[in-house]
Protein backbone atom coordinates (compact mmCIF):
# COMPACT_ATOMS: atom_id res chain seq x y z
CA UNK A 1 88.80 123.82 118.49
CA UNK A 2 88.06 126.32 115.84
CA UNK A 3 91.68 126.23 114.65
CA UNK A 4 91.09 122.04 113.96
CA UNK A 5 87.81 122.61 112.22
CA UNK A 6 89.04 125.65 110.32
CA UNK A 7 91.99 122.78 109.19
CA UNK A 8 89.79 120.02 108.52
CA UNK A 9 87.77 121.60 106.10
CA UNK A 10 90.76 122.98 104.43
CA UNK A 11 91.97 119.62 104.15
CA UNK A 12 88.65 118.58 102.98
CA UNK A 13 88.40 121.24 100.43
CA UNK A 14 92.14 120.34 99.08
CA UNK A 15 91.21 116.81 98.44
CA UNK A 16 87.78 117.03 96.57
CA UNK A 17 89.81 119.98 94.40
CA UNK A 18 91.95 117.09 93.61
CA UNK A 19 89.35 114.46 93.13
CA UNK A 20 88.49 116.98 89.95
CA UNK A 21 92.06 117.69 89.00
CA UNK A 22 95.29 116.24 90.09
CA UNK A 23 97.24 119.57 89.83
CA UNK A 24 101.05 119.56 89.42
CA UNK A 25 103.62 122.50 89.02
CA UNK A 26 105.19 122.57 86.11
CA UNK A 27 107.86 120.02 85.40
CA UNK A 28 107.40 118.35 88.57
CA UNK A 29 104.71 115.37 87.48
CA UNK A 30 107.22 113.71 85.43
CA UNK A 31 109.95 114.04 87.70
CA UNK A 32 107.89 112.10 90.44
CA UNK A 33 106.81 109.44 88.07
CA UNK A 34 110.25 108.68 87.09
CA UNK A 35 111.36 108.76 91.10
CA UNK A 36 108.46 106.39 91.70
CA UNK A 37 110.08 103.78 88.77
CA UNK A 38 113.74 104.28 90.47
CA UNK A 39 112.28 103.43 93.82
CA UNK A 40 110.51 100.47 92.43
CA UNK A 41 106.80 101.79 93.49
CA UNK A 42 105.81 101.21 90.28
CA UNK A 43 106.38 99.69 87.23
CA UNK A 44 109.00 100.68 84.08
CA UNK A 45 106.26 100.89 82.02
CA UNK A 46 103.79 103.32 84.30
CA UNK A 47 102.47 106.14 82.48
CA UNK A 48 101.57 109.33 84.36
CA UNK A 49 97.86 107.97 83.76
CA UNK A 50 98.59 105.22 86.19
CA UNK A 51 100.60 107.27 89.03
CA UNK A 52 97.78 109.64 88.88
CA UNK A 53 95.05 106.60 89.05
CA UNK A 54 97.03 105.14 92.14
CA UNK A 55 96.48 108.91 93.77
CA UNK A 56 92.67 109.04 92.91
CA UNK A 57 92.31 105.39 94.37
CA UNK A 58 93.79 107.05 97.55
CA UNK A 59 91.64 110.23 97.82
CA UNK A 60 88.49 108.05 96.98
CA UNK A 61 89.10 105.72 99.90
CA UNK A 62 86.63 106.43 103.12
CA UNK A 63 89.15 104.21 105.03
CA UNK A 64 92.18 106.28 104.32
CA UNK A 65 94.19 108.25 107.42
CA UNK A 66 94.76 111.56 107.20
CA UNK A 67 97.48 113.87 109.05
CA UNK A 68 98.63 117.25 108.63
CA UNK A 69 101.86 117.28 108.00
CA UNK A 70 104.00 119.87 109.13
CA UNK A 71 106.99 121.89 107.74
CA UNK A 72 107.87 125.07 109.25
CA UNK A 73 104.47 126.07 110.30
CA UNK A 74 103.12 125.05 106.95
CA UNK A 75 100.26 122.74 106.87
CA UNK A 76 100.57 119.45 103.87
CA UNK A 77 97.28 117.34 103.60
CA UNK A 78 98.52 114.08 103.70
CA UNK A 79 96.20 110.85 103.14
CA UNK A 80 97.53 107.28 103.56
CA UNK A 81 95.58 104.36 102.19
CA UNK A 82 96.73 100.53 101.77
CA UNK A 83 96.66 99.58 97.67
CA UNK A 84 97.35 96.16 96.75
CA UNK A 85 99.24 95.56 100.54
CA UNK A 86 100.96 98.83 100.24
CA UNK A 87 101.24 101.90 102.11
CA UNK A 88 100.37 104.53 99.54
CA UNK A 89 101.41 108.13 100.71
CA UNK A 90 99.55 111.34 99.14
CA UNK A 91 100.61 114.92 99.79
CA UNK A 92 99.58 118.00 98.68
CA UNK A 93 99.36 121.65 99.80
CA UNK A 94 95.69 123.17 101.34
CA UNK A 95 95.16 124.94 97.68
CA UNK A 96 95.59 121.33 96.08
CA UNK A 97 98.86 121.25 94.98
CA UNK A 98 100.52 117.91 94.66
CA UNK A 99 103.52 117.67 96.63
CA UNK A 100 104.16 113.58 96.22
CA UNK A 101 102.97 110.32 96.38
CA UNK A 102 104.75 107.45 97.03
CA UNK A 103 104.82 104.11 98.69
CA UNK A 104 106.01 104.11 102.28
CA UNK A 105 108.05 101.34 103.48
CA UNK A 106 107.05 101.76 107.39
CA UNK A 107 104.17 103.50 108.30
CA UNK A 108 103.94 102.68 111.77
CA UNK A 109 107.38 104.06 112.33
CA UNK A 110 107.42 106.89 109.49
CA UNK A 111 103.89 108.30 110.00
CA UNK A 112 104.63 108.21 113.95
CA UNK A 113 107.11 111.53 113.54
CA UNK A 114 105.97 114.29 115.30
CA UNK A 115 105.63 116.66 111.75
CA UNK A 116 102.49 114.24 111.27
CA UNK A 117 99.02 115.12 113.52
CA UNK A 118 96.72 112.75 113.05
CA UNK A 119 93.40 114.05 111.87
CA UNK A 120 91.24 110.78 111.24
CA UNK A 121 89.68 109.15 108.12
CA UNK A 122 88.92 110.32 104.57
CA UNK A 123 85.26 109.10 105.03
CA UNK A 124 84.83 110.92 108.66
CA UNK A 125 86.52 114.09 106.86
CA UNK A 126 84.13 114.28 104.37
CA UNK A 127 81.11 113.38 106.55
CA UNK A 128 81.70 116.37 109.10
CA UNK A 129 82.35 113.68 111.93
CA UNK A 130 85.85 115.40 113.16
């Protein structure tokens, strides 16, 4: 039990570090923008301003699912909300590092794999109920 709570509030302390500042490595904000206007998840015209509102909107929302998502032993925070009917996918590593963010196409079926353990919502996460 003390491993969960020990990952919860590493989770919790990864997303209100990125509620202050969406942190990127270098070179790799533009990179996702431009995937995200390939994949059609947003518009031609999005600026980085507007991929990086569409995160906030996501780490803001009490009704959002987060998992820890696993990659050789690695935990990713990962929070999941529903913007404008869809799936919105946010990733990012415990020191709040973004990973991605992007739209996902099946979330019953994607978020079902067993890299992702479900650890409840944003609002419960930040209100100790876990």
């Amino acid at each position: 039990m003390n491993h969960m709570h020990n990952l919860h509030s590493r989770v919790r302390e990864a997303v209100d570090s990125l509620r202050l500042q969406i942190n990127w490595r270098p070179g790799s904000a533009v990179r996702h923008l431009l995937k995200r206007k390939v994949r059609g998840h947003l518009p031609g015209n999005a600026t980085l301003q507007d991929y990086e509102r569409i995160i906030r909107t996501v780490l803001e929302d009490a009704e959002a699912e987060v998992y820890a998502y696993w990659f050789q032993d690695t935990p990713y925070a990962t929070v999941v909300a529903v913007i404008e009917e869809r799936h919105w996918l946010v990733m990012f590593d415990l020191a709040g590092w973004m990973e991605s963010a992007f739209v996902v196409e099946q979330p019953e079926q994607y978020l079902n794999r067993p890299a992702f353990q479900p650890l409840g919502l944003l609002g419960d996460l930040h209100n100790d109920k876990l």
